[in-house]
C-alpha atoms as a PDB file:
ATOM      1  CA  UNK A   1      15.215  -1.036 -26.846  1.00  0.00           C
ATOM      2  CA  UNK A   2      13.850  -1.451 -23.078  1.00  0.00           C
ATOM      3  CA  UNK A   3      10.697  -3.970 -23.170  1.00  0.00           C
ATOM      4  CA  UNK A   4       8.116  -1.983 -20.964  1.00  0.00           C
ATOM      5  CA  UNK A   5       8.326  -3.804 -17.934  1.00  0.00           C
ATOM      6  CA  UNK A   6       4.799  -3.974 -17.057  1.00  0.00           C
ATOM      7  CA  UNK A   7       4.276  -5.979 -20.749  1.00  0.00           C
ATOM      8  CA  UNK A   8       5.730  -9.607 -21.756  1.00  0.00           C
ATOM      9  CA  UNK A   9       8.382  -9.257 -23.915  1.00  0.00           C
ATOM     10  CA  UNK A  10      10.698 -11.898 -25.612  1.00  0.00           C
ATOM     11  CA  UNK A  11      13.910 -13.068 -23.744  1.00  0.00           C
ATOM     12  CA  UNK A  12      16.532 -13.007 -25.913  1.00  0.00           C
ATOM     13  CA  UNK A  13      15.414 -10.209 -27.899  1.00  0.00           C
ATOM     14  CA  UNK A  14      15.805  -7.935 -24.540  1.00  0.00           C
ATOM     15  CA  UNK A  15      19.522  -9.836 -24.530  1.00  0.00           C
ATOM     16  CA  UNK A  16      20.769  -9.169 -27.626  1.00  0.00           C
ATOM     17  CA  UNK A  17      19.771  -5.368 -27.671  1.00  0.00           C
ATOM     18  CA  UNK A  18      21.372  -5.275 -24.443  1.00  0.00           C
ATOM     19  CA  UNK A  19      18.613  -3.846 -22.945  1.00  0.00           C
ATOM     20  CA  UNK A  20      19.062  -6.254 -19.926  1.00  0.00           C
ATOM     21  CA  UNK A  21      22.007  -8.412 -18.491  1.00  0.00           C
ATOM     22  CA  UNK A  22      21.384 -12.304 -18.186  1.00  0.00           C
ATOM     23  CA  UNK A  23      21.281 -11.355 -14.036  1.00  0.00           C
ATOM     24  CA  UNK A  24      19.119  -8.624 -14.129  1.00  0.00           C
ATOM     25  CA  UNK A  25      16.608 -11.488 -16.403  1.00  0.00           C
ATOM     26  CA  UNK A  26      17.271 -14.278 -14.317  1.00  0.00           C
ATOM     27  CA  UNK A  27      16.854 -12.099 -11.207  1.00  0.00           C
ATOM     28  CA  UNK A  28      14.075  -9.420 -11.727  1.00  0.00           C
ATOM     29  CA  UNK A  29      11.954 -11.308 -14.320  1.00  0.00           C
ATOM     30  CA  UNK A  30      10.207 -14.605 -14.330  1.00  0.00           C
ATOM     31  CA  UNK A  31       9.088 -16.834 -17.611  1.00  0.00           C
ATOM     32  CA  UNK A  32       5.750 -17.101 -17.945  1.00  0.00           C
ATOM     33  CA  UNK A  33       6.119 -18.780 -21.427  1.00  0.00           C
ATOM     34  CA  UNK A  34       8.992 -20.502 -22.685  1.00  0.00           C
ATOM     35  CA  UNK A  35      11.394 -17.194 -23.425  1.00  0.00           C
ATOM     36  CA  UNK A  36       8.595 -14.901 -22.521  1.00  0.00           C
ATOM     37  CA  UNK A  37       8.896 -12.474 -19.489  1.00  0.00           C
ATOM     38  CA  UNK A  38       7.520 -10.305 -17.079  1.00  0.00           C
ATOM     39  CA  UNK A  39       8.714  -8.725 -13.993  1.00  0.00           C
ATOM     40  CA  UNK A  40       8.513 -11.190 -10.842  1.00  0.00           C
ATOM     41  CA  UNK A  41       6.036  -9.299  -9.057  1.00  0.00           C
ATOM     42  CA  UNK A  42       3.482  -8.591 -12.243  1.00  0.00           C
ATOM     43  CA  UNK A  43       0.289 -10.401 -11.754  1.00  0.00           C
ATOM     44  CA  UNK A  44      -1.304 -11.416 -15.405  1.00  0.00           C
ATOM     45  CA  UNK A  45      -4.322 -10.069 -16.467  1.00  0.00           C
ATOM     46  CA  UNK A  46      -5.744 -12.648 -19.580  1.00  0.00           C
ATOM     47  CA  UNK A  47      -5.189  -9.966 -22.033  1.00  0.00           C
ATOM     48  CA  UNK A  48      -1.028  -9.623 -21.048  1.00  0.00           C
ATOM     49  CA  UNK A  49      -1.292 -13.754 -20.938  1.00  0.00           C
ATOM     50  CA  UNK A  50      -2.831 -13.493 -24.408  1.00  0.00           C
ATOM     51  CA  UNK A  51       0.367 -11.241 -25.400  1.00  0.00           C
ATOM     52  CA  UNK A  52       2.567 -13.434 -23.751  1.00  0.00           C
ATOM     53  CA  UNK A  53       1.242 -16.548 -25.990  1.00  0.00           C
ATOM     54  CA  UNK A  54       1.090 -14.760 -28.949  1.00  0.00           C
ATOM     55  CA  UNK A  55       5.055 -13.696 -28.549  1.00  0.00           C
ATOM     56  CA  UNK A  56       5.617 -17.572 -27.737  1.00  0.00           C
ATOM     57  CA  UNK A  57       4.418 -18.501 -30.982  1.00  0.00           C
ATOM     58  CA  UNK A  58       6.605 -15.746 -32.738  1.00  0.00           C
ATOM     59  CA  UNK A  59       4.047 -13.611 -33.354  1.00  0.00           C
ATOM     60  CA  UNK A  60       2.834 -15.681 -36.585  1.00  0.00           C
ATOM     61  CA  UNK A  61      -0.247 -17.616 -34.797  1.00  0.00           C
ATOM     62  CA  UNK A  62      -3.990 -15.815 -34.816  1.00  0.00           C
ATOM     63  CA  UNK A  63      -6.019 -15.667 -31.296  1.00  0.00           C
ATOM     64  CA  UNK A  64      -9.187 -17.370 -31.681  1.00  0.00           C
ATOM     65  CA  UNK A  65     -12.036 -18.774 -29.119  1.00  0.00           C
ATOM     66  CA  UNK A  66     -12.892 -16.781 -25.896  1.00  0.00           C
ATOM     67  CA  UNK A  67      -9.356 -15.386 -25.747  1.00  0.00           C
ATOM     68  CA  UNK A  68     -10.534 -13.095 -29.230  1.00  0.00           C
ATOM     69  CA  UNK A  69     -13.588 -12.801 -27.399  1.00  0.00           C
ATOM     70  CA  UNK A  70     -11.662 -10.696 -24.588  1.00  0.00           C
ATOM     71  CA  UNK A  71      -9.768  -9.113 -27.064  1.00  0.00           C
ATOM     72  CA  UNK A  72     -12.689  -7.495 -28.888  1.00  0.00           C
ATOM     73  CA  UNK A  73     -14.331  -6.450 -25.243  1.00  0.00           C
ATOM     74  CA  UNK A  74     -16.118  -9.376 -24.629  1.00  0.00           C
ATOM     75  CA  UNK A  75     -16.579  -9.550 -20.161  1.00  0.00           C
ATOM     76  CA  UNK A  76     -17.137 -12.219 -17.798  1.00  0.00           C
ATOM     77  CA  UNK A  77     -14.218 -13.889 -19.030  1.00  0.00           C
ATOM     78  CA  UNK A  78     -11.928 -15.020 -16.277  1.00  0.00           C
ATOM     79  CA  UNK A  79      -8.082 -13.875 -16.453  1.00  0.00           C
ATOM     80  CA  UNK A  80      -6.873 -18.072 -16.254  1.00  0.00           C
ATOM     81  CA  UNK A  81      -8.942 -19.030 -19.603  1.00  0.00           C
ATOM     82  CA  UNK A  82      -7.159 -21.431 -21.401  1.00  0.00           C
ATOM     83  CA  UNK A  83      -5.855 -18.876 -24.570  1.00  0.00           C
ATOM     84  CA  UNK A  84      -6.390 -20.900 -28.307  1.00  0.00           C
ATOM     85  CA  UNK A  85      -3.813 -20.197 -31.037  1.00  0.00           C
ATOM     86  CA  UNK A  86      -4.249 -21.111 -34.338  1.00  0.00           C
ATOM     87  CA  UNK A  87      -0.515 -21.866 -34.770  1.00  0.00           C
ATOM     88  CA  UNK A  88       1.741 -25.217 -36.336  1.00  0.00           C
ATOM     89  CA  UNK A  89       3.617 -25.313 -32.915  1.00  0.00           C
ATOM     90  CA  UNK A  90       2.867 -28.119 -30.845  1.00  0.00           C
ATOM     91  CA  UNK A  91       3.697 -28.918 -27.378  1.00  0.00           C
ATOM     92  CA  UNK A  92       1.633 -25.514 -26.467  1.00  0.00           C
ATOM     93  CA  UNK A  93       3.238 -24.468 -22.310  1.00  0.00           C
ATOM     94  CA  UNK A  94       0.462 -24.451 -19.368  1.00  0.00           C
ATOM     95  CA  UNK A  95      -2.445 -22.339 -20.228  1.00  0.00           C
ATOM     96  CA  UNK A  96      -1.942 -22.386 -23.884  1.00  0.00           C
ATOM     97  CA  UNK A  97      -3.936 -24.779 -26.483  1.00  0.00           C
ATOM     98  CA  UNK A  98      -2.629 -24.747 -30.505  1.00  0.00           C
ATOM     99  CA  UNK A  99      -5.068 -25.503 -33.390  1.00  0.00           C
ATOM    100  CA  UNK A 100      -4.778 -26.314 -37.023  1.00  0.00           C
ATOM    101  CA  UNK A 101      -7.724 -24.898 -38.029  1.00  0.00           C
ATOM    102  CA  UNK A 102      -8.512 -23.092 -41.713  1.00  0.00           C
ATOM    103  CA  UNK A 103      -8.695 -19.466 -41.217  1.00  0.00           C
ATOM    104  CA  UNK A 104     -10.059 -17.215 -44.558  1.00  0.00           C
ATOM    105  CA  UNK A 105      -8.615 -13.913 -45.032  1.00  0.00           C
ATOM    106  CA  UNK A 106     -12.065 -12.184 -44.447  1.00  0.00           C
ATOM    107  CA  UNK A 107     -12.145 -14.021 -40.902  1.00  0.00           C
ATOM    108  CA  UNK A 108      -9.089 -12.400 -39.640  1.00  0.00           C
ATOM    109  CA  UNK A 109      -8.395  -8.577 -38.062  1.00  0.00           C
ATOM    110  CA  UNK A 110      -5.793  -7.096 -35.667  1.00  0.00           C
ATOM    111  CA  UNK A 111      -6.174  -6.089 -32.177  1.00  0.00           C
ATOM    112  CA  UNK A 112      -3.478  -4.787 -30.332  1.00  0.00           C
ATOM    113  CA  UNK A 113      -1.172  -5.297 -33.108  1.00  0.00           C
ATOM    114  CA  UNK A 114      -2.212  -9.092 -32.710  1.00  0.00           C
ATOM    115  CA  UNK A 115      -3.754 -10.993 -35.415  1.00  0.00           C
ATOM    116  CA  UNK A 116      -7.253 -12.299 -34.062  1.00  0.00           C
ATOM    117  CA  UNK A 117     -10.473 -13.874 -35.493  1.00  0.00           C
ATOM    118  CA  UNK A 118     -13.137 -11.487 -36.359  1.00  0.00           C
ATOM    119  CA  UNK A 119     -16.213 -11.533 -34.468  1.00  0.00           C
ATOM    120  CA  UNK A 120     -17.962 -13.251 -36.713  1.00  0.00           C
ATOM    121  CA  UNK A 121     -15.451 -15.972 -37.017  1.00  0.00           C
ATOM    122  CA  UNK A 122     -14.872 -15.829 -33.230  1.00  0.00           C
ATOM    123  CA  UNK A 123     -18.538 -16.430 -32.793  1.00  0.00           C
ATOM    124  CA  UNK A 124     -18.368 -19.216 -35.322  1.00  0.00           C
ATOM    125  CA  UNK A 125     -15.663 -21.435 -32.777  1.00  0.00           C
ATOM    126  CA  UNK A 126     -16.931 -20.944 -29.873  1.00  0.00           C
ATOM    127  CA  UNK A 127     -20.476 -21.063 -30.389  1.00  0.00           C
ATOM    128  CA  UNK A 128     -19.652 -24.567 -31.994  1.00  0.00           C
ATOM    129  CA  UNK A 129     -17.174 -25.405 -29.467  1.00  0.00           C
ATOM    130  CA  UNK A 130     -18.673 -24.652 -26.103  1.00  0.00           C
ATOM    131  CA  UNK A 131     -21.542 -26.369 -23.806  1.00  0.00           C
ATOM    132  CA  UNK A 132     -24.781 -24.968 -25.480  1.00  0.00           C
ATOM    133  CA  UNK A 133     -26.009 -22.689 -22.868  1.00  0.00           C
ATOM    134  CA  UNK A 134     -22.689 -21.162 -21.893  1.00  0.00           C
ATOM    135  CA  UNK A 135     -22.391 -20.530 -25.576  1.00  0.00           C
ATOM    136  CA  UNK A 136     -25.246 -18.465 -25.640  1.00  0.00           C
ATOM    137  CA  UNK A 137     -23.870 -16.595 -22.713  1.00  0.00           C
ATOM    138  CA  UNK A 138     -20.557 -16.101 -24.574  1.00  0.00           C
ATOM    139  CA  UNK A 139     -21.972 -15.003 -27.662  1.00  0.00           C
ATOM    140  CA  UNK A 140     -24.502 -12.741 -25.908  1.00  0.00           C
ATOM    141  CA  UNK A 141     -21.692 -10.958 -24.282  1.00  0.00           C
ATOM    142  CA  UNK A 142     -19.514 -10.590 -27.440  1.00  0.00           C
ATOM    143  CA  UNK A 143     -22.154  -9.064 -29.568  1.00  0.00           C
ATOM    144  CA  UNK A 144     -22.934  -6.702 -26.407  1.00  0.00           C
ATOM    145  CA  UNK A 145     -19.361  -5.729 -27.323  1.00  0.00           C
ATOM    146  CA  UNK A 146     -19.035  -5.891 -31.412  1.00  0.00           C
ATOM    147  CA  UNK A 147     -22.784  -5.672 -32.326  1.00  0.00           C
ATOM    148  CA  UNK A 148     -22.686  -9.049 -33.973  1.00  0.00           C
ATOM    149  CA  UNK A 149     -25.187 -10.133 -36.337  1.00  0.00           C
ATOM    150  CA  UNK A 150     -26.082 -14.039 -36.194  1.00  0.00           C
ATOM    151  CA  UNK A 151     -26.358 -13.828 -39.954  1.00  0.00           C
ATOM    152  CA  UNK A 152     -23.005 -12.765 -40.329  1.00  0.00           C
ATOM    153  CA  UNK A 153     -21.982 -15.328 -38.437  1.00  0.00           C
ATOM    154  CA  UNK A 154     -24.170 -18.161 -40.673  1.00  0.00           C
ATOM    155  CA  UNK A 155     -22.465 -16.715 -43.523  1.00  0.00           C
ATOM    156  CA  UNK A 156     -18.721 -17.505 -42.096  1.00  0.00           C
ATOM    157  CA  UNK A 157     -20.757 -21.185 -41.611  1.00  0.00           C
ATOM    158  CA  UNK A 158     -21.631 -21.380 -45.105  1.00  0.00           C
ATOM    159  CA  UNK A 159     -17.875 -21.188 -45.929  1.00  0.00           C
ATOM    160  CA  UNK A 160     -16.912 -24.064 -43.379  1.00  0.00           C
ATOM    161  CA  UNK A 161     -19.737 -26.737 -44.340  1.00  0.00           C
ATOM    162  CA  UNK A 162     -17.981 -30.189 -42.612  1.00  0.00           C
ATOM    163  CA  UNK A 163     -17.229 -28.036 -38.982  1.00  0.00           C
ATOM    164  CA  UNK A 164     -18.000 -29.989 -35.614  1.00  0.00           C
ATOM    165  CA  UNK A 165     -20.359 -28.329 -33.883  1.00  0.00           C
ATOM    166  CA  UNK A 166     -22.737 -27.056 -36.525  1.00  0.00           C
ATOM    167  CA  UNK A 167     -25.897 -27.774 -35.302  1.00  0.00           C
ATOM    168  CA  UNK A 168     -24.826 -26.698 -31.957  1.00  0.00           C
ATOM    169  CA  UNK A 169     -24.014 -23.041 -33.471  1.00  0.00           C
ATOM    170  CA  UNK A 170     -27.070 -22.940 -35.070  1.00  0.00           C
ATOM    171  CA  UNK A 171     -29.047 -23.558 -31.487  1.00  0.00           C
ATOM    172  CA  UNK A 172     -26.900 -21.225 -29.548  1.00  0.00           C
ATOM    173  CA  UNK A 173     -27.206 -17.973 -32.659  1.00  0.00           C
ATOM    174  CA  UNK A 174     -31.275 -17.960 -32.313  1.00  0.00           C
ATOM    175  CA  UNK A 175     -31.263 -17.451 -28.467  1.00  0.00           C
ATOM    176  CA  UNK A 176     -28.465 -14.883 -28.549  1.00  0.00           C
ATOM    177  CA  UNK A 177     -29.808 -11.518 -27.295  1.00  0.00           C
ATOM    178  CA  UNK A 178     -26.994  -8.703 -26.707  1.00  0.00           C
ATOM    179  CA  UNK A 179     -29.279  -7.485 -24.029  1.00  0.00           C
ATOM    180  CA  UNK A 180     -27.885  -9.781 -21.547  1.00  0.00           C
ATOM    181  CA  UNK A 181     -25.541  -7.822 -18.704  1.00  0.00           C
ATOM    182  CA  UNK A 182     -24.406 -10.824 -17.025  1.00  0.00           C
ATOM    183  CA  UNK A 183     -23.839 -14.711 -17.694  1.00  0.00           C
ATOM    184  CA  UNK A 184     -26.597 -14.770 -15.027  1.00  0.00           C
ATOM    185  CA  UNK A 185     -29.295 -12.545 -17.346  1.00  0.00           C
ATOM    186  CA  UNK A 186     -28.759 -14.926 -19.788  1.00  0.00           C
ATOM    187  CA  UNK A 187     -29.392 -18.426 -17.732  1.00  0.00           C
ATOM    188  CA  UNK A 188     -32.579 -16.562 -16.065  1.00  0.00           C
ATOM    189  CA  UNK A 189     -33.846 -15.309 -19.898  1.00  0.00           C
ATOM    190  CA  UNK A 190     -33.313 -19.050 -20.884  1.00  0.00           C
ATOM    191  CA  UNK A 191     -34.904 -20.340 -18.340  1.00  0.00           C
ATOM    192  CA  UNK A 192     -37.529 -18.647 -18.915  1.00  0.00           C
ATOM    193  CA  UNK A 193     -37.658 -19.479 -23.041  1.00  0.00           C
ATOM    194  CA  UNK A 194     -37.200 -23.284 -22.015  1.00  0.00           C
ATOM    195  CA  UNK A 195     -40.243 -23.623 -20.105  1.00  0.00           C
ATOM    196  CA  UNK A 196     -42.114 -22.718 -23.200  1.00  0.00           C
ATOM    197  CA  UNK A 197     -43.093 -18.729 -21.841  1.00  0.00           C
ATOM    198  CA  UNK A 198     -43.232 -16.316 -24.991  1.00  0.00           C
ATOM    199  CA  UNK A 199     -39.362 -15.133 -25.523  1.00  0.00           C
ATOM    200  CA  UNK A 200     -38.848 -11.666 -23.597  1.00  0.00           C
ATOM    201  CA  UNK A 201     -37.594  -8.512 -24.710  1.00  0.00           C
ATOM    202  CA  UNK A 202     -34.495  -7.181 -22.740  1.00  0.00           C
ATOM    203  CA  UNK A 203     -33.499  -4.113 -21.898  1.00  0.00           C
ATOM    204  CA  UNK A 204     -37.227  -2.310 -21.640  1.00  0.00           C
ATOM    205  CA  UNK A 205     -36.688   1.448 -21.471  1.00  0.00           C
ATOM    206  CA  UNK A 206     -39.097   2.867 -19.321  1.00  0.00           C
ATOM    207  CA  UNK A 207     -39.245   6.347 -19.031  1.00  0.00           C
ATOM    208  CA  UNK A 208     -39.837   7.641 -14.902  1.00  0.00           C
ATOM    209  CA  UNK A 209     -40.491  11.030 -13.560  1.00  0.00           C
ATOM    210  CA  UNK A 210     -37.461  12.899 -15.785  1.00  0.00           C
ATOM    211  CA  UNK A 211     -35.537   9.443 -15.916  1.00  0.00           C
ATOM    212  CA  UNK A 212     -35.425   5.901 -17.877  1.00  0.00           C
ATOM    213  CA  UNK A 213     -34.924   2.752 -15.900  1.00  0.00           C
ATOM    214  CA  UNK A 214     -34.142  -0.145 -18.089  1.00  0.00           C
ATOM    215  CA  UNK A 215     -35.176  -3.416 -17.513  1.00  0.00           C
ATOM    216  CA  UNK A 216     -33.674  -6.625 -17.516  1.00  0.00           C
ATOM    217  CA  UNK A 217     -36.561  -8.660 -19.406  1.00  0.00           C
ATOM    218  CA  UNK A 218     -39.969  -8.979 -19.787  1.00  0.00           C
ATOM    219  CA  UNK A 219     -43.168  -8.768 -21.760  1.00  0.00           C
ATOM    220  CA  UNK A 220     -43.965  -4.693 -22.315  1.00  0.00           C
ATOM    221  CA  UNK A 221     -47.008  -5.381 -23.681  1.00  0.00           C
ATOM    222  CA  UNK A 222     -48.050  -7.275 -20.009  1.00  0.00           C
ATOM    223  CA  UNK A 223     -45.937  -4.999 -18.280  1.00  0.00           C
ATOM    224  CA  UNK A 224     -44.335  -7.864 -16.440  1.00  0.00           C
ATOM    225  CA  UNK A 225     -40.157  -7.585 -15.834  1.00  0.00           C
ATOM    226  CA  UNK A 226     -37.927 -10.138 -14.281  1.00  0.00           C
ATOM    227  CA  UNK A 227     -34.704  -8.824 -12.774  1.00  0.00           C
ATOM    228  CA  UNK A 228     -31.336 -10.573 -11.438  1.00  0.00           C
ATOM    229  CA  UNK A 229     -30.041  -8.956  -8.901  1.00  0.00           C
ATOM    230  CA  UNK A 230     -26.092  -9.204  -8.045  1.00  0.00           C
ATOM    231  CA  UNK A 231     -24.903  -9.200  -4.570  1.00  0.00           C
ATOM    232  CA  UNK A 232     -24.144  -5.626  -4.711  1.00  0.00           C
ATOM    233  CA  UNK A 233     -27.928  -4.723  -5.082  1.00  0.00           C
ATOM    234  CA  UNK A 234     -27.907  -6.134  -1.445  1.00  0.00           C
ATOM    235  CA  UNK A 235     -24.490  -5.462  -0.256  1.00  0.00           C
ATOM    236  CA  UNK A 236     -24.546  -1.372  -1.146  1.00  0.00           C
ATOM    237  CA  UNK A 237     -26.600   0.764   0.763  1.00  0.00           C
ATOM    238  CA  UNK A 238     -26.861   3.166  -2.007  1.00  0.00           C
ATOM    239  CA  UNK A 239     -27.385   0.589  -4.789  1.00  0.00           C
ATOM    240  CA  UNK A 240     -30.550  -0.672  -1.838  1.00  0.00           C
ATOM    241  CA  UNK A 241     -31.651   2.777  -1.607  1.00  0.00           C
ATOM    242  CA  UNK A 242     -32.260   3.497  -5.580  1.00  0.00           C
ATOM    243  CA  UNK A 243     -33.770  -0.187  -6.363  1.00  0.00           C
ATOM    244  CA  UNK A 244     -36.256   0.692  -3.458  1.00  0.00           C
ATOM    245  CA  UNK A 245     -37.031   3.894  -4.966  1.00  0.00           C
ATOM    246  CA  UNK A 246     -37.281   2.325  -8.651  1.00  0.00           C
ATOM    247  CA  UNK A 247     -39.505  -0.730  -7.581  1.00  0.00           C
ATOM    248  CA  UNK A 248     -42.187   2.041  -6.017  1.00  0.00           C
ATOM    249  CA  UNK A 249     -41.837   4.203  -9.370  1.00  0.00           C
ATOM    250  CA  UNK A 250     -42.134   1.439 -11.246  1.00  0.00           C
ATOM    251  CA  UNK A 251     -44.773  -0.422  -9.047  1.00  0.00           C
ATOM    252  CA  UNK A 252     -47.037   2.982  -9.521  1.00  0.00           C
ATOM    253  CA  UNK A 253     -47.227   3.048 -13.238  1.00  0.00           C
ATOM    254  CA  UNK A 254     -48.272  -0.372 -13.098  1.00  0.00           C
ATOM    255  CA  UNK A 255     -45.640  -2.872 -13.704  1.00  0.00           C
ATOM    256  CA  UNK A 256     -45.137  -5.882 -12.013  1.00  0.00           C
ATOM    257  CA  UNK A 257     -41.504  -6.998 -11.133  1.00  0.00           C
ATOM    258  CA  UNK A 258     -40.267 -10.561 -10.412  1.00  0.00           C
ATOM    259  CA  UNK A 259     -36.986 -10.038  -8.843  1.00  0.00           C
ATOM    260  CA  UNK A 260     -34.567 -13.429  -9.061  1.00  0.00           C
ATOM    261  CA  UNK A 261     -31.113 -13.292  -6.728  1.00  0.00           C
ATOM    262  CA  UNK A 262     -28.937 -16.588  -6.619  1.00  0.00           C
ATOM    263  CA  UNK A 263     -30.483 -19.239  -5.295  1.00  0.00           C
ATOM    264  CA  UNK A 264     -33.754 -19.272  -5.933  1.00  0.00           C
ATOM    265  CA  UNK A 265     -35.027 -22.651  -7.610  1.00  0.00           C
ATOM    266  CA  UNK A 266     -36.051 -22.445 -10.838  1.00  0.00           C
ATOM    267  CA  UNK A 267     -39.472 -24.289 -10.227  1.00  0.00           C
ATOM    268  CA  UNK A 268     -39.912 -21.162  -7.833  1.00  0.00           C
ATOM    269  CA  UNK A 269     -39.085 -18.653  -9.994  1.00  0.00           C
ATOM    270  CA  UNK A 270     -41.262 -20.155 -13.147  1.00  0.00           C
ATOM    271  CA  UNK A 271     -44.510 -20.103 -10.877  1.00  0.00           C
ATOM    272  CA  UNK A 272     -43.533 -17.000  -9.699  1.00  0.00           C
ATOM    273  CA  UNK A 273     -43.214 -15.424 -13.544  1.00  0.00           C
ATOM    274  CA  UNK A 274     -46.581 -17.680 -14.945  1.00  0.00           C
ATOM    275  CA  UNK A 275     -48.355 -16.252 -12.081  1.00  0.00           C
ATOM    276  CA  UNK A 276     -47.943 -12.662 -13.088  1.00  0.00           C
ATOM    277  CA  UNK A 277     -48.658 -13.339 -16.398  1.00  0.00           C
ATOM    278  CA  UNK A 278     -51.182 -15.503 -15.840  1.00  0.00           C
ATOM    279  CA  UNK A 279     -53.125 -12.711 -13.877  1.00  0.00           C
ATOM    280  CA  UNK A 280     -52.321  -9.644 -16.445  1.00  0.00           C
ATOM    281  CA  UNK A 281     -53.262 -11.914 -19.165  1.00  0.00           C
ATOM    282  CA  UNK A 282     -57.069 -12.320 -17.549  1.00  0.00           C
ATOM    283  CA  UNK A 283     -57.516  -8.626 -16.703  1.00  0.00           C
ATOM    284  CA  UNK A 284     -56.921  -7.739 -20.142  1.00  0.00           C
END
């Protein structure tokens, strides 16, 4: 059978079904894992390097960490992430890192005709295994994509009572808030919770003249909302035009919002927030 070029696919096994000549290998395709190949001019995307690792460890090793995370939808993962295999092969090539860990059968699913952590198991490593607030952003950006439940994820802990990392799990699960859009929503929203403000809600739906704007946090009950705003809110003309538009709609009904780009300090920001709350909470 022809591999499909634009795909990794196993050396030897594209030799001995003749589907290519040792030239048209040597010349046309490059090794991007030891007898793993793609054409020369293919530029990997972390989901074809996950594929590429997984046929490296003859398809009997289970993706775990932030590489399942991409595989179940997770974003703001970037394409050179180093991908983790649970696997008994050692001496893992560039880019690839091999664990021994214990895997249950109720912690393990298929994705792309991969074997890959669940979720909840995925949650479980990297919310143990990564620096505490980048865990929350990683786990508030998987269960955007898998609707996780941190008490599912407590229950795969249950199972694995001597784990590194424990306590660190535990920290990251009660600030995780699927609300978050961005790695950058969830450093601003723990920001906020750090400096002791009440926790916000994220994602406020409020309904405008025949629309609903959603916002990125904020008290409801204050009517206070602080945004991030990306470069493109700046950059696009058209993207300027609507967030001027929303601000007035929004200013009109009576809500106040703090709007944080990159770069502000966060000593700024905070007495920016406390003083907005700190004047709704005396006029009520």
């Amino acid at each position: 059978m022809r591999p499909n070029i634009a795909e990794p696919f196993i050396g030897t096994e594209a030799l001995d079904s003749a589907a290519l000549s040792r030239h048209q290998l040597r010349t046309r395709y490059r090794a991007v894992c030891p007898n793993v190949y793609v054409p020369r001019d293919v530029q990997l995307s972390l989901n074809q390097r996950i594929a590429a690792s997984w046929l490296w460890a003859g398809r009997q090793s289970t993706v775990v960490g932030l590489a399942a995370c991409a595989l179940h939808g997770a974003k703001w993962i970037d394409d050179d992430v180093t991908v983790e295999l649970v696997s008994p092969l050692t001496r893992p090539p560039p880019g690839v890192l091999t664990r021994r860990d214990t895997l249950l059968p109720v912690e393990l699913t298929t994705v792309n005709g991969m074997a890959v952590t669940t979720p909840e198991r995925t949650a479980f490593d990297v919310g143990r295994r990564e620096p505490d607030r980048v865990a929350v952003a990683r786990l508030d950006a998987l269960a955007r994509a898998t609707n996780l439940k941190p008490d599912r994820v407590i229950a795969i802990a249950e199972q694995h009572p001597g784990a590194r990392g424990l306590r660190r799990l535990e920290t990251a699960l009660e600030l995780v808030d699927a609300g978050a859009q961005s790695p950058r929503e969830t450093y601003l929203r723990l920001l906020l919770i750090d400096a002791g403000l009440p926790r916000p809600q994220t994602q406020i739906a409020v309904p405008v003249e025949g629309t609903t704007y959603y916002l990125d946090m904020g008290w409801p009950d204050l009517m206070v909302a602080v945004e991030y705003d990306g470069e493109h809110h700046r950059t696009d003309p058209l993207q300027y035009r609507k967030d001027i538009r929303r601000l007035e709609s929004l200013a009109r009904m009576g809500w106040v919002v703090i709007r944080v780009i990159a770069g502000d300090h966060p000593s700024g920001i905070l007495a920016r927030v406390r003083r907005a709350l700190d004047a709704r909470e005396s006029s009520v």
